[in-house]
PDB file of N, CA and C in Angstrom:
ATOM      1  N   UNK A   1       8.620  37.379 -62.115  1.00  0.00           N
ATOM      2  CA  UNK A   1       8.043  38.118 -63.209  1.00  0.00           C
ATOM      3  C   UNK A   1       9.080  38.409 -64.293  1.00  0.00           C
ATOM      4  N   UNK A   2      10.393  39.025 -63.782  1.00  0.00           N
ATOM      5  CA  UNK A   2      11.905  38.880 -64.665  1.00  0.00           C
ATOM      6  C   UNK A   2      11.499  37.606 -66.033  1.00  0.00           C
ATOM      7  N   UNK A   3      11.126  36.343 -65.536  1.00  0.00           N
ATOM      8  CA  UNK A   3      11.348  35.431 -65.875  1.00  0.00           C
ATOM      9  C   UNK A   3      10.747  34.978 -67.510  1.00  0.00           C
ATOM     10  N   UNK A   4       9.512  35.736 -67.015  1.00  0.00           N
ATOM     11  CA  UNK A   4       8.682  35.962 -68.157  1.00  0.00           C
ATOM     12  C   UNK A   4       9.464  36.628 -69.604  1.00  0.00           C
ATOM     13  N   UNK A   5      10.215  37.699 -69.794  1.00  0.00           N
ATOM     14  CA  UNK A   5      11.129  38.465 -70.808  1.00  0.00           C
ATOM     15  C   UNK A   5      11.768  37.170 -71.183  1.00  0.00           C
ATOM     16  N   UNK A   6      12.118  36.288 -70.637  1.00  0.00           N
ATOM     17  CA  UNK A   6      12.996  35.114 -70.983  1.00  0.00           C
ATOM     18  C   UNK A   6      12.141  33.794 -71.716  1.00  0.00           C
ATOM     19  N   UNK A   7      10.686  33.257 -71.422  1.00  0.00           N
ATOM     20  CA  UNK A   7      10.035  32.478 -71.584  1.00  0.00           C
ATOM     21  C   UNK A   7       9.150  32.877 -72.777  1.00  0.00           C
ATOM     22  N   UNK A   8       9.178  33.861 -72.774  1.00  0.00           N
ATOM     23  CA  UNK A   8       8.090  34.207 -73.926  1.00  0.00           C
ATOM     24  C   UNK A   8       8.749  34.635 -76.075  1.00  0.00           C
ATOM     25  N   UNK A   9      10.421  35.292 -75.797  1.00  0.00           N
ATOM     26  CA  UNK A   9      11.080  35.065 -76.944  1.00  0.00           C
ATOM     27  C   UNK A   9      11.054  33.477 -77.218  1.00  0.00           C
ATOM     28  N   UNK A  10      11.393  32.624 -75.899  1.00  0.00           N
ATOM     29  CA  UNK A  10      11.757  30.987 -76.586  1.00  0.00           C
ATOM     30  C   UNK A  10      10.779  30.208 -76.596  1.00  0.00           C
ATOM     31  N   UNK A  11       9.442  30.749 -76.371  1.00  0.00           N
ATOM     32  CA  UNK A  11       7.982  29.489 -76.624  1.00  0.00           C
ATOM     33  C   UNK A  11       8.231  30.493 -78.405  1.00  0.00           C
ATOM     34  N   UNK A  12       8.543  31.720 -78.597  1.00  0.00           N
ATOM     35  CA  UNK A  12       7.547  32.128 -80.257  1.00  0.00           C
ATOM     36  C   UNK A  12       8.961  31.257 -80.594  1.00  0.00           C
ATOM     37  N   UNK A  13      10.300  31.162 -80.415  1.00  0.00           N
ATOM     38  CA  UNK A  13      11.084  31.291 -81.461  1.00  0.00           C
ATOM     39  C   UNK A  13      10.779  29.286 -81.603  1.00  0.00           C
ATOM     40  N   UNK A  14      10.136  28.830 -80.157  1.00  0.00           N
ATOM     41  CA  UNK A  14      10.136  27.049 -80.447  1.00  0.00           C
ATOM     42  C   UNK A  14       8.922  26.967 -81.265  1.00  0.00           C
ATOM     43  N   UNK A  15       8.005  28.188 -81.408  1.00  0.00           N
ATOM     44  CA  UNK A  15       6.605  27.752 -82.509  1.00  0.00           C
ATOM     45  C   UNK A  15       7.538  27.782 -83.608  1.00  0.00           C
ATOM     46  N   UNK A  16       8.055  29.017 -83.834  1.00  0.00           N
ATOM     47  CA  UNK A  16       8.525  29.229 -85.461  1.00  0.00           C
ATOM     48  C   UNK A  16       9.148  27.781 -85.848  1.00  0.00           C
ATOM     49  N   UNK A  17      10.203  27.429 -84.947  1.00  0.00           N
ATOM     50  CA  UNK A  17      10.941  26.062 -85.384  1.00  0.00           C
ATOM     51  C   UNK A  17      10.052  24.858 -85.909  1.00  0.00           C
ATOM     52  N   UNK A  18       8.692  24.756 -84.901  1.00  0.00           N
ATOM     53  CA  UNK A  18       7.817  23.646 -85.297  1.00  0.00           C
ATOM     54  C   UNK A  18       7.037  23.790 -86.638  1.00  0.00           C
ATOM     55  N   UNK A  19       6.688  25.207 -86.515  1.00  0.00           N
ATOM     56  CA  UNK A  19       6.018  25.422 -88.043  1.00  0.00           C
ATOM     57  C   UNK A  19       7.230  25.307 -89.118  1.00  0.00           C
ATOM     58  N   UNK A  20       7.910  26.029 -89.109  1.00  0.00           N
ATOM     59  CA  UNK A  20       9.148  25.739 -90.147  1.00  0.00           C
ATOM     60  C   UNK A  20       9.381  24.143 -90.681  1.00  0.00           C
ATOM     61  N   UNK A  21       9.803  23.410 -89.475  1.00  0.00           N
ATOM     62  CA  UNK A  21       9.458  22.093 -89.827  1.00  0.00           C
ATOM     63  C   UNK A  21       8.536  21.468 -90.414  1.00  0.00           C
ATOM     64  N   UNK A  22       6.712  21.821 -89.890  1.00  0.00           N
ATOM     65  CA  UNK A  22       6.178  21.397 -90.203  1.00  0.00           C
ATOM     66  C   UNK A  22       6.067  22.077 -91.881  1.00  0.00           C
ATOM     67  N   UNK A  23       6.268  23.247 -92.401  1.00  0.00           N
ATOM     68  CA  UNK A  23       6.520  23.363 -93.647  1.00  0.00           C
ATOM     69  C   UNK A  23       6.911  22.778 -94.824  1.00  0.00           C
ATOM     70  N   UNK A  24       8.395  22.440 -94.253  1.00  0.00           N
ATOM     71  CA  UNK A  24       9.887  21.701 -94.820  1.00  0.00           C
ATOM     72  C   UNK A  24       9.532  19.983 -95.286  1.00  0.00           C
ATOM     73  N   UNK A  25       8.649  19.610 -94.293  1.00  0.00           N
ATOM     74  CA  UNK A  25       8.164  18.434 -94.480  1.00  0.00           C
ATOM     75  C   UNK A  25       6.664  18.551 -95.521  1.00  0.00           C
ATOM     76  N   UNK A  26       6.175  19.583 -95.607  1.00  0.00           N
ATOM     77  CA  UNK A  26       5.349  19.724 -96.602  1.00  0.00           C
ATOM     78  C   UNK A  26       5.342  19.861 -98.098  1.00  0.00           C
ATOM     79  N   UNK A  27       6.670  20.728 -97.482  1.00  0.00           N
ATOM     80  CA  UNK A  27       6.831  20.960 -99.398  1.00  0.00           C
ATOM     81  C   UNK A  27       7.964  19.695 -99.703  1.00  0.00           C
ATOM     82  N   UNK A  28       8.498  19.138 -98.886  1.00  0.00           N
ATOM     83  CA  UNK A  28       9.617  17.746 -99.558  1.00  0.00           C
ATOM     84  C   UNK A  28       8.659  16.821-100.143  1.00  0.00           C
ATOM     85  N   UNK A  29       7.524  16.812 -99.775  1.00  0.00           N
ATOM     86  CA  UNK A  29       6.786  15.490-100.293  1.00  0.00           C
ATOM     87  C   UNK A  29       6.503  14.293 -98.842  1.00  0.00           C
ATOM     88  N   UNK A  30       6.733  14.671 -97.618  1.00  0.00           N
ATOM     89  CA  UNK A  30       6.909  13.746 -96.843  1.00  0.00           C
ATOM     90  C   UNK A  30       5.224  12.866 -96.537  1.00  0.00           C
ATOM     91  N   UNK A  31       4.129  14.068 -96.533  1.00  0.00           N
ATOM     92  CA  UNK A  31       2.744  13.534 -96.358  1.00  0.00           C
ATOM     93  C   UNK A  31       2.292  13.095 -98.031  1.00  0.00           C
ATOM     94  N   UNK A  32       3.320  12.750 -99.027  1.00  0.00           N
ATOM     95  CA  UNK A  32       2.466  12.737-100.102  1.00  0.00           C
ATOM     96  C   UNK A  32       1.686  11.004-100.049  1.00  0.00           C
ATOM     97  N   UNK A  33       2.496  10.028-100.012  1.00  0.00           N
ATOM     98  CA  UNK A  33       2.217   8.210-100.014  1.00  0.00           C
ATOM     99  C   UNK A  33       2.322   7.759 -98.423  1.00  0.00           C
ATOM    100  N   UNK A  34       0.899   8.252 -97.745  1.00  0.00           N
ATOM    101  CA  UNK A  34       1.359   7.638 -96.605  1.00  0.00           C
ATOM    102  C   UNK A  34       1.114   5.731 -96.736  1.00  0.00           C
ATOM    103  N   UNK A  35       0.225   5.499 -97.493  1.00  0.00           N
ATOM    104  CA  UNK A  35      -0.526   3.889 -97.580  1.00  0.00           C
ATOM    105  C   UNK A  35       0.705   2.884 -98.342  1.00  0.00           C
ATOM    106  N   UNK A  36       1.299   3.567 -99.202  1.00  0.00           N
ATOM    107  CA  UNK A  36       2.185   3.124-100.253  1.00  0.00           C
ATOM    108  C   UNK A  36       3.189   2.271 -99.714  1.00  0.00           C
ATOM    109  N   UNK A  37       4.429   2.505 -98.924  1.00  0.00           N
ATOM    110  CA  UNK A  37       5.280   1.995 -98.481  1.00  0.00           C
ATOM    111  C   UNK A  37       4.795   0.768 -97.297  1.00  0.00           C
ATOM    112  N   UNK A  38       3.379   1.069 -96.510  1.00  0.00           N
ATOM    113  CA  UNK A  38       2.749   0.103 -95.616  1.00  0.00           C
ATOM    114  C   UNK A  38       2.057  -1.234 -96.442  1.00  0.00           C
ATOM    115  N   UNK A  39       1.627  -0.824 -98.111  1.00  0.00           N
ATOM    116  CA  UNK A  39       1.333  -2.101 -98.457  1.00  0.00           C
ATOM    117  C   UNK A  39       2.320  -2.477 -99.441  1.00  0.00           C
ATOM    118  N   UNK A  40       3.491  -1.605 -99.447  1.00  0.00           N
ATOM    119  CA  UNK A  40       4.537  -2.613-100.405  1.00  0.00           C
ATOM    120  C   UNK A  40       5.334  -3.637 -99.628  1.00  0.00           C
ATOM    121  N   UNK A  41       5.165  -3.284 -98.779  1.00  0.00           N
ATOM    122  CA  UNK A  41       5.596  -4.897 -97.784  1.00  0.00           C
ATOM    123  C   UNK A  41       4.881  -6.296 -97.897  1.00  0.00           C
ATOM    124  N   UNK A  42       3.439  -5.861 -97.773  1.00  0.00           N
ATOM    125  CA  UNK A  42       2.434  -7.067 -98.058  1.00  0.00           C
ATOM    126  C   UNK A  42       2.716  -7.850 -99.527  1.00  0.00           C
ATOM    127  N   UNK A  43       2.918  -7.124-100.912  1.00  0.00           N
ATOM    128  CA  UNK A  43       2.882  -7.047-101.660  1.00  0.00           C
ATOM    129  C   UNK A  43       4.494  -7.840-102.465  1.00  0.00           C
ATOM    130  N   UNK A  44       5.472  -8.017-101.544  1.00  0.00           N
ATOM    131  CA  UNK A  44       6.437  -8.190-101.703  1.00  0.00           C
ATOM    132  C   UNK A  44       6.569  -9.785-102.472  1.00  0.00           C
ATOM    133  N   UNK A  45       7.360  -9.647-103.248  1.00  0.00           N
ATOM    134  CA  UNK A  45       7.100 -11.420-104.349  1.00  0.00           C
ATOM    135  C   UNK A  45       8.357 -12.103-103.679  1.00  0.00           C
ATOM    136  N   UNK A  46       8.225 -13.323-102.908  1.00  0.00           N
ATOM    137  CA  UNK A  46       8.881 -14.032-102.046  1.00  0.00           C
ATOM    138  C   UNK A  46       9.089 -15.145-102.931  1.00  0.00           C
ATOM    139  N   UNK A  47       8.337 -15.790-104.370  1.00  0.00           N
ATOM    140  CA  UNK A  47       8.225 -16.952-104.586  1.00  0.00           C
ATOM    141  C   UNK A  47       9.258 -17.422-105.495  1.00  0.00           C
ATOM    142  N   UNK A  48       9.502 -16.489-106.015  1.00  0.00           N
ATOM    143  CA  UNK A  48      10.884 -16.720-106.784  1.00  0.00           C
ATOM    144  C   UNK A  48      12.386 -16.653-105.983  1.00  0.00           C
ATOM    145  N   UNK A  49      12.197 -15.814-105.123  1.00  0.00           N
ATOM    146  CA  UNK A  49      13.217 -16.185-104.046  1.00  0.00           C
ATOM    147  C   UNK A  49      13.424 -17.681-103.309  1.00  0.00           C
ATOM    148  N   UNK A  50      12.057 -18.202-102.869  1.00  0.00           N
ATOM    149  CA  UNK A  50      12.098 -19.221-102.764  1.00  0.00           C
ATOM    150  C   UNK A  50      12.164 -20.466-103.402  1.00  0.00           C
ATOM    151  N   UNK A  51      11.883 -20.022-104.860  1.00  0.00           N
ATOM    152  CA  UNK A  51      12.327 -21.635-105.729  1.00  0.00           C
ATOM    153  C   UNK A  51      13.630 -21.703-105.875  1.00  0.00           C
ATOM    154  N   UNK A  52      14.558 -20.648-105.834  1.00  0.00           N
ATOM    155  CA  UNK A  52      15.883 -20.787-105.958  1.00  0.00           C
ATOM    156  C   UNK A  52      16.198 -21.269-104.820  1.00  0.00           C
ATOM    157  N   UNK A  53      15.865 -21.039-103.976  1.00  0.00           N
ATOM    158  CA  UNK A  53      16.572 -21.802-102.350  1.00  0.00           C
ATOM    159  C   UNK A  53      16.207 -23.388-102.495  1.00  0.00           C
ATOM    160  N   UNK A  54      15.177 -23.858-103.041  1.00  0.00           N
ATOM    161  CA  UNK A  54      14.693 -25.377-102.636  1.00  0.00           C
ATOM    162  C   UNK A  54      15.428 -25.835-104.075  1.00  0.00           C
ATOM    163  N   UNK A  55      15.738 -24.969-105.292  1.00  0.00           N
ATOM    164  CA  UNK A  55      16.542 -25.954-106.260  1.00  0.00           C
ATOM    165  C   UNK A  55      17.833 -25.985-105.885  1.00  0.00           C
ATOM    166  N   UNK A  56      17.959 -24.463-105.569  1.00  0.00           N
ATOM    167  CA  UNK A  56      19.773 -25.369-104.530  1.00  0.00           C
ATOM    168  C   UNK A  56      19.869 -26.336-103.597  1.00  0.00           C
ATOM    169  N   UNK A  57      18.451 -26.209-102.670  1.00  0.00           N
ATOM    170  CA  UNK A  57      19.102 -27.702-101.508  1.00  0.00           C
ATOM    171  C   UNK A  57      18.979 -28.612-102.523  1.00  0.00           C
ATOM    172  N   UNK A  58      17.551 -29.587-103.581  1.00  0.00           N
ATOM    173  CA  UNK A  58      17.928 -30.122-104.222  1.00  0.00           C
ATOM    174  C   UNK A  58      19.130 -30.736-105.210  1.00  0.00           C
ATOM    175  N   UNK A  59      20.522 -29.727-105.282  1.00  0.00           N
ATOM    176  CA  UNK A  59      21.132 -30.043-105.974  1.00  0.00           C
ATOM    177  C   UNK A  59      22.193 -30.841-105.054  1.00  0.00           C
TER     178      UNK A  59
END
């Protein structure tokens, strides 16, 4: 039962930490572009990279 005085300061002080976090990440902007960075990959222009590679082997 002792044990309890001990378990119950460090579950509030591990909420506060998670909410705090989850705050910190709110106000930085972290949930603002979740789609953004997943389709700038798709989106990426490869073709000009690649004409320079096939006019150098050509040369």
């Amino acid at each position: 039962m002792e044990v309890i005085y001990l378990l119950i300061p460090v579950s509030l002080a591990l909420v506060a930490a998670i909410i705090g976090t989850l705050v910190w990440a709110i106000r930085s902007g972290q949930f603002d572009d979740l789609e953004g960075p997943a389709h700038a990959i798709l989106m990426d222009d490869d073709s000009s990279e690649l004409k320079t590679k096939v006019s150098e082997l050509k040369s």
